[in-house]
C-alpha atoms as a PDB file:
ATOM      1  CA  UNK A   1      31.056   6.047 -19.767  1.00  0.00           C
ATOM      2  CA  UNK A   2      32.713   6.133 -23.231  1.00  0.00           C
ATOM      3  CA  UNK A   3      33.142   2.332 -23.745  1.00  0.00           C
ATOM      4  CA  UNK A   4      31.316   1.122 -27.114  1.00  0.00           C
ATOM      5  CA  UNK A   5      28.512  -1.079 -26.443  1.00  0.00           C
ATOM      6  CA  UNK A   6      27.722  -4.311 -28.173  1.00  0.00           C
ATOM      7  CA  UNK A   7      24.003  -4.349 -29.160  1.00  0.00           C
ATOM      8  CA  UNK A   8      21.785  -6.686 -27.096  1.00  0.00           C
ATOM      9  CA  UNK A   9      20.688  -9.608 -29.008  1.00  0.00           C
ATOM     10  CA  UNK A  10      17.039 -10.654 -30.000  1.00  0.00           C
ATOM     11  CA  UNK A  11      16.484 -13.672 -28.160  1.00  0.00           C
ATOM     12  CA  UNK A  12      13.604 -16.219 -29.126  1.00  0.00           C
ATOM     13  CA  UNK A  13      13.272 -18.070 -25.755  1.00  0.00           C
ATOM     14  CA  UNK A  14      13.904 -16.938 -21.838  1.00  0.00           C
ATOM     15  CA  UNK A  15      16.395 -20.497 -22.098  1.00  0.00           C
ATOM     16  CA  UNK A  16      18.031 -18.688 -25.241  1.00  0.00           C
ATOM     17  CA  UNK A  17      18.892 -15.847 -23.277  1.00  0.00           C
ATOM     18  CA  UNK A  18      19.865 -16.943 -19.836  1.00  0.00           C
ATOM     19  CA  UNK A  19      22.128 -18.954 -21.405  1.00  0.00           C
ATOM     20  CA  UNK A  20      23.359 -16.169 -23.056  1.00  0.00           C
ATOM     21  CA  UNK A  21      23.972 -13.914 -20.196  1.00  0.00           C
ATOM     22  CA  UNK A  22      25.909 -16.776 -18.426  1.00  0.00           C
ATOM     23  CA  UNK A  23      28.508 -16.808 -20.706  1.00  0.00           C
ATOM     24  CA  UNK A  24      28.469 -12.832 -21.202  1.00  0.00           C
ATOM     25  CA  UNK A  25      29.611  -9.958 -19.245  1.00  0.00           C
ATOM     26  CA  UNK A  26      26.636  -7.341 -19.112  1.00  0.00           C
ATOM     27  CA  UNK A  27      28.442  -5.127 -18.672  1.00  0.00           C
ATOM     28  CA  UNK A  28      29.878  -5.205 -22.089  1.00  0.00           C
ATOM     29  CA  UNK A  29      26.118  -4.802 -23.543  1.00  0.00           C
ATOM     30  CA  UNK A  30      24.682  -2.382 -20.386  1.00  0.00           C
ATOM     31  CA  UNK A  31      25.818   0.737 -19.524  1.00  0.00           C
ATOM     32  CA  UNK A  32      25.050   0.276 -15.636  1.00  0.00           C
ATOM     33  CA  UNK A  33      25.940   4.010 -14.466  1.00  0.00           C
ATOM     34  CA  UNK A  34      22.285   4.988 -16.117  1.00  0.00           C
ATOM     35  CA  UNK A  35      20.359   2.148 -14.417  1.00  0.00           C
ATOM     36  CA  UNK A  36      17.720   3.407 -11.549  1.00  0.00           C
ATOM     37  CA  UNK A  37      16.237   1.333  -9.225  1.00  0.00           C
ATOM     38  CA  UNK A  38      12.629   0.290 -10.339  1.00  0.00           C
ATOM     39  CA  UNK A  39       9.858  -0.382  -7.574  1.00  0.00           C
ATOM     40  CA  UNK A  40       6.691  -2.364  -8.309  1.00  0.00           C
ATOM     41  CA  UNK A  41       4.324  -0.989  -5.554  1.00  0.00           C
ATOM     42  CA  UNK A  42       1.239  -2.576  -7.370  1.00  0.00           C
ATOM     43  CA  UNK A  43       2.331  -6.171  -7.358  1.00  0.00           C
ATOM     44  CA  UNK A  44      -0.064  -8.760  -6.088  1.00  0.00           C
ATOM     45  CA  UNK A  45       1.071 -11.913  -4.064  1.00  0.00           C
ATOM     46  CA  UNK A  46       1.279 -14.851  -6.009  1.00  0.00           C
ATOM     47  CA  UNK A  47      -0.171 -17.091  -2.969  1.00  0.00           C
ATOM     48  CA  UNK A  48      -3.799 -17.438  -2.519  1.00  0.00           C
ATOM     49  CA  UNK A  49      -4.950 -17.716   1.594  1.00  0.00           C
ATOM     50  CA  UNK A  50      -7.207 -20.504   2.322  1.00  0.00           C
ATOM     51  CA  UNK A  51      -8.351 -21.959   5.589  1.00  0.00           C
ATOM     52  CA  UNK A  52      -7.489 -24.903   6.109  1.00  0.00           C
ATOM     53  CA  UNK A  53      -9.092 -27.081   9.172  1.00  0.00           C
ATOM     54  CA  UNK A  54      -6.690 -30.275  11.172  1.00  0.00           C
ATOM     55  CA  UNK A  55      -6.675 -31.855  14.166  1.00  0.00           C
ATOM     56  CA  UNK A  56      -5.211 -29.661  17.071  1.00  0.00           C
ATOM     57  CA  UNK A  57      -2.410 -32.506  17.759  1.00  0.00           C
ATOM     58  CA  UNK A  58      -1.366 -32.978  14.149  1.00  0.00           C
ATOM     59  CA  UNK A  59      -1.002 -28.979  14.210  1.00  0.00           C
ATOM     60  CA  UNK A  60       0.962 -29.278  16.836  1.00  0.00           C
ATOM     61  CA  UNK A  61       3.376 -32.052  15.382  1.00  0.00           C
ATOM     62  CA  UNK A  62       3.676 -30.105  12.305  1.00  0.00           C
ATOM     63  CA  UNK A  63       4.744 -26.748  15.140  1.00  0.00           C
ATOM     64  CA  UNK A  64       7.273 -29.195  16.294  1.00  0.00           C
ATOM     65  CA  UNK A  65       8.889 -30.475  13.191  1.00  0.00           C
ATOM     66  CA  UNK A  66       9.277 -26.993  11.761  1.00  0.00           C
ATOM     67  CA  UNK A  67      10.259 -25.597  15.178  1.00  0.00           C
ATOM     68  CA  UNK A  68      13.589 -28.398  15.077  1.00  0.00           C
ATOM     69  CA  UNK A  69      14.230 -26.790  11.422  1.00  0.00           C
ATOM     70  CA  UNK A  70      13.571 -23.594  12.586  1.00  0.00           C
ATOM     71  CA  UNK A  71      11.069 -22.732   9.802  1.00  0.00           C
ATOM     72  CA  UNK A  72       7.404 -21.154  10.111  1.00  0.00           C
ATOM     73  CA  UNK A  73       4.915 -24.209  10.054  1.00  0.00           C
ATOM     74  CA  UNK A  74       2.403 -22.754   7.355  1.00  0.00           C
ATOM     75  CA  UNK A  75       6.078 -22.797   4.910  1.00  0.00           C
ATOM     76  CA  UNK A  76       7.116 -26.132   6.258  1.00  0.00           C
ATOM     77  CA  UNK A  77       3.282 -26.998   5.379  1.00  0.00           C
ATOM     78  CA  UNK A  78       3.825 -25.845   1.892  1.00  0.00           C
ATOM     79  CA  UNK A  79       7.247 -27.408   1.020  1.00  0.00           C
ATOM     80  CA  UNK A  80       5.541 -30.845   2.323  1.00  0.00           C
ATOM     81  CA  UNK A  81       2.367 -30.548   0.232  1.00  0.00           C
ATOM     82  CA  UNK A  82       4.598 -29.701  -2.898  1.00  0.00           C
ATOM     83  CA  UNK A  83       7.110 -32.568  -2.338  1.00  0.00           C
ATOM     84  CA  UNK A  84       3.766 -34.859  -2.174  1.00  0.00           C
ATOM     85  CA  UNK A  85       2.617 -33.529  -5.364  1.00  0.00           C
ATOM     86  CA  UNK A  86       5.872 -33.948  -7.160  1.00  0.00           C
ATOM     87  CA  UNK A  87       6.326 -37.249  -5.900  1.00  0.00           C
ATOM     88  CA  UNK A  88       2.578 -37.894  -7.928  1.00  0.00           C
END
């Protein structure tokens, strides 16, 4: 690639510069045809297990209601207990 590349700005925020690159092209600032794919095979989850004891029938009306939005129940769990605590 011979096209002149702009110098990357110092950003003071991660708002200052995602702002930044959605108004800019990157590829006017990156030259892409040296990236490499990076792997991470050391990352931890970010979720913590925990056991978590109910009533077989509400279990199995939570099954249900995340069976009609076919979703796994432990995620339709998660996305109820978070819309609870935003709701706080």
């Amino acid at each position: 690639m011979n096209k002149k590349l702009k110098p990357v700005p110092k950003f003071h925020s991660e708002a200052e510069e995602r702002k930044f690159w959605e108004t800019h092209d990157t590829t006017d600032y990156v030259d892409w045809s040296q990236a490499r794919r990076a792997r991470f095979p050391n990352l931890k989850l970010s979720t913590t297990t925990i056991s978590l004891r109910m009533p077989q029938g509400t279990l199995d009306r939570i099954k249900v209601a995340a069976n009609r939005r076919d979703v796994p129940y432990q995620s339709l769990i998660k996305v109820w207990l978070e819309e609870k605590l935003d709701a706080e």
